[in-house]
N, C-alpha and C. Protein backbone atom coordinates (compact mmCIF):
# COMPACT_ATOMS: atom_id res chain seq x y z
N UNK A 1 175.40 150.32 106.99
CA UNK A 1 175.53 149.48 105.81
C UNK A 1 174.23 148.71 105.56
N UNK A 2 173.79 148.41 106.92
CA UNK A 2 172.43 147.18 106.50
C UNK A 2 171.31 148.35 105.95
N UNK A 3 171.45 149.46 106.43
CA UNK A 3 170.24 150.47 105.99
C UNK A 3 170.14 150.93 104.76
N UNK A 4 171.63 151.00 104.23
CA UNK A 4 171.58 150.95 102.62
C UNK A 4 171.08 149.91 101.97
N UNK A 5 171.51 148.79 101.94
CA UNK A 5 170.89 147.59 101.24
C UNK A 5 169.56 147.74 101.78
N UNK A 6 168.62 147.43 102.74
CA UNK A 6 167.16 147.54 102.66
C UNK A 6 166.82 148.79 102.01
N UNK A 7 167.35 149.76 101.81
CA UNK A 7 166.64 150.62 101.28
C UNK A 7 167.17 150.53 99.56
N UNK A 8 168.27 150.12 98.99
CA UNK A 8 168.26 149.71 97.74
C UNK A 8 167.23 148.63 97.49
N UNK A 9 166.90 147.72 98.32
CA UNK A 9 166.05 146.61 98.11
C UNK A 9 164.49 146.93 97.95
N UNK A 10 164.15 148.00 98.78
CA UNK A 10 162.86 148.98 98.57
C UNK A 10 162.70 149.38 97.62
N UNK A 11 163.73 149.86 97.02
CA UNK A 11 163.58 150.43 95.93
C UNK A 11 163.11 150.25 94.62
N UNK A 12 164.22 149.12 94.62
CA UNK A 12 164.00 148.22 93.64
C UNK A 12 162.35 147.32 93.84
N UNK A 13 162.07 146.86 94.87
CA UNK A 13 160.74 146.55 94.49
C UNK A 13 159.31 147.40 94.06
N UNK A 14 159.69 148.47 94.90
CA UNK A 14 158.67 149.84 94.07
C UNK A 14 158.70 149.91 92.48
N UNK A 15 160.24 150.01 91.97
CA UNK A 15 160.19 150.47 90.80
C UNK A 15 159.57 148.58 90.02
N UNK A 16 159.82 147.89 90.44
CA UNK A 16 159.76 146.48 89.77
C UNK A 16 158.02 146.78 89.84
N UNK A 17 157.42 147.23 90.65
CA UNK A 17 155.83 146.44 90.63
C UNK A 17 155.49 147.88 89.61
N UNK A 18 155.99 148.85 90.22
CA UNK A 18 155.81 150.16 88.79
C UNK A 18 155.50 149.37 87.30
N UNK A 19 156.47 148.60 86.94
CA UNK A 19 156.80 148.32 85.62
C UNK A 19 155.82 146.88 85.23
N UNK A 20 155.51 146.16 86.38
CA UNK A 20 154.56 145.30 86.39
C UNK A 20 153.46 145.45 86.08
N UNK A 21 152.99 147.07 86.75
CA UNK A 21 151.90 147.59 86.44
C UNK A 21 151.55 147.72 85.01
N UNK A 22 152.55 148.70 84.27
CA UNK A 22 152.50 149.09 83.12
C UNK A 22 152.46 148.34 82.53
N UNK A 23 152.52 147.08 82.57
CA UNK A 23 153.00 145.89 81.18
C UNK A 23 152.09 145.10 81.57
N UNK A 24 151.42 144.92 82.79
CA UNK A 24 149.98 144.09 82.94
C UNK A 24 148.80 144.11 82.30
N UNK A 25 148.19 143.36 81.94
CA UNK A 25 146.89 143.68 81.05
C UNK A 25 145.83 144.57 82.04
N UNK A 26 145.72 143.75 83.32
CA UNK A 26 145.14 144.43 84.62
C UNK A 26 144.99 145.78 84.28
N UNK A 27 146.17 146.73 84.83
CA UNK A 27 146.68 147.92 84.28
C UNK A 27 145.72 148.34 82.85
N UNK A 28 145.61 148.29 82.15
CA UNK A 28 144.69 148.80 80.80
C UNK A 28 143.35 148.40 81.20
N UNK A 29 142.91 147.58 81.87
CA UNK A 29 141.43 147.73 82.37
C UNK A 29 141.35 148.19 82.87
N UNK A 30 141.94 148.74 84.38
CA UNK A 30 141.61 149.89 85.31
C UNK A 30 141.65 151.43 84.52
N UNK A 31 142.52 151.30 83.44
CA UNK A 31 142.62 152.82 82.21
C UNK A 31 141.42 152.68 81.64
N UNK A 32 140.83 151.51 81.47
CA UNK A 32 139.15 151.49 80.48
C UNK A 32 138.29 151.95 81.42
N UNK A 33 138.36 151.55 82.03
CA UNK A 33 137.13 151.79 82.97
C UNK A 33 137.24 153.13 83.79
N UNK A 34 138.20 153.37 84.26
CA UNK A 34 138.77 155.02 84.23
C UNK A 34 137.87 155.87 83.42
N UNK A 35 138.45 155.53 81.63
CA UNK A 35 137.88 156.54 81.08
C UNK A 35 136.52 156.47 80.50
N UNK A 36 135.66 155.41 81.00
CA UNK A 36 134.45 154.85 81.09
C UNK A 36 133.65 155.82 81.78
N UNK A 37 134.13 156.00 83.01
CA UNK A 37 133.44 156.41 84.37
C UNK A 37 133.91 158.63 84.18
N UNK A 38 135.06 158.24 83.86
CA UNK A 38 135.09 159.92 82.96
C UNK A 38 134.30 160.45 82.16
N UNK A 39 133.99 159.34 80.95
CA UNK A 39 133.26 159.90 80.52
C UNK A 39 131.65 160.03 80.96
N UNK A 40 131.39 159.43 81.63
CA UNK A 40 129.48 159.45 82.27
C UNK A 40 129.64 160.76 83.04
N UNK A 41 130.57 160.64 83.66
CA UNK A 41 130.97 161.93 84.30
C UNK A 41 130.38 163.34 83.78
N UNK A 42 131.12 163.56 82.59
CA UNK A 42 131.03 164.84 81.72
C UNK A 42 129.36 164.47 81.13
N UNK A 43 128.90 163.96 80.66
CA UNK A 43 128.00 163.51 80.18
C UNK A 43 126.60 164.03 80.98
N UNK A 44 126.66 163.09 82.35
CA UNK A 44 125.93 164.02 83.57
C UNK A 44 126.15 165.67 83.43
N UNK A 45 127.60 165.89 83.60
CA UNK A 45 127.97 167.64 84.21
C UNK A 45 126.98 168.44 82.84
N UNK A 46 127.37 167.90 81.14
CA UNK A 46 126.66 169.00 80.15
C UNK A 46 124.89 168.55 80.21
N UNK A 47 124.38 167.60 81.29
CA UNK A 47 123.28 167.26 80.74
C UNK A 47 122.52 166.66 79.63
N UNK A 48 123.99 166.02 79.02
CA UNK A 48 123.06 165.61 77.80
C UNK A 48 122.93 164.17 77.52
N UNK A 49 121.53 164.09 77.19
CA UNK A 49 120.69 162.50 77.13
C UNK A 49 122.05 161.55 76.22
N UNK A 50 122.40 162.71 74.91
CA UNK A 50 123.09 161.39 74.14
C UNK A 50 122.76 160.16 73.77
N UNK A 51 121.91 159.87 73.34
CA UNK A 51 120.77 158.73 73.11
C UNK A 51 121.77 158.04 71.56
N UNK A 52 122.22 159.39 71.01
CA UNK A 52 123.09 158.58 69.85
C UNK A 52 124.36 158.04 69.82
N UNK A 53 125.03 158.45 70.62
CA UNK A 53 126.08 157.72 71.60
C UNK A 53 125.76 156.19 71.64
N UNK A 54 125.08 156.33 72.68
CA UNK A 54 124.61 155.04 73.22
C UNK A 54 124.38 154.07 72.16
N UNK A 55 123.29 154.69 71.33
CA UNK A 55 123.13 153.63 70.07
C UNK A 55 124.61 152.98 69.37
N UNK A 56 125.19 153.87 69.12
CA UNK A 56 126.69 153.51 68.47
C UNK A 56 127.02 152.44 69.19
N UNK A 57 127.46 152.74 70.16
CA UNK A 57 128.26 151.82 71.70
C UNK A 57 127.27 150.38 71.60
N UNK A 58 125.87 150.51 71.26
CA UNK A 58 125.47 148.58 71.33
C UNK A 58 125.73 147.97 69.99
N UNK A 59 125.92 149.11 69.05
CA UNK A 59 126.24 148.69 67.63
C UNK A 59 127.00 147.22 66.84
């Protein structure tokens, strides 16, 4: 019996910080910067300078 309740209680806190995540602002900066670092990524892999990019982005 006690092993059920700790493990409903596990549960429930996994899924609770899940949903914390998603609805945190935190959460959408680690997604910016994610696709920040994605994109330099590809950028490096085709070799290209992209100089007009860049200009846009201080715009």
């Amino acid at each position: 019996m006690m092993k059920v309740f700790i493990g409903s209680v596990v549960v429930l806190l996994i899924i609770g910080v899940g949903i914390w995540l998603m609805l945190s602002p935190s959460f959408k900066k680690v997604g910016e910067t994610a696709s920040k670092v994605k994109e330099q990524f590809k950028e490096e892999e085709n070799g290209d300078n992209n100089t007009e990019k860049e200009k846009q982005r201080n715009e």
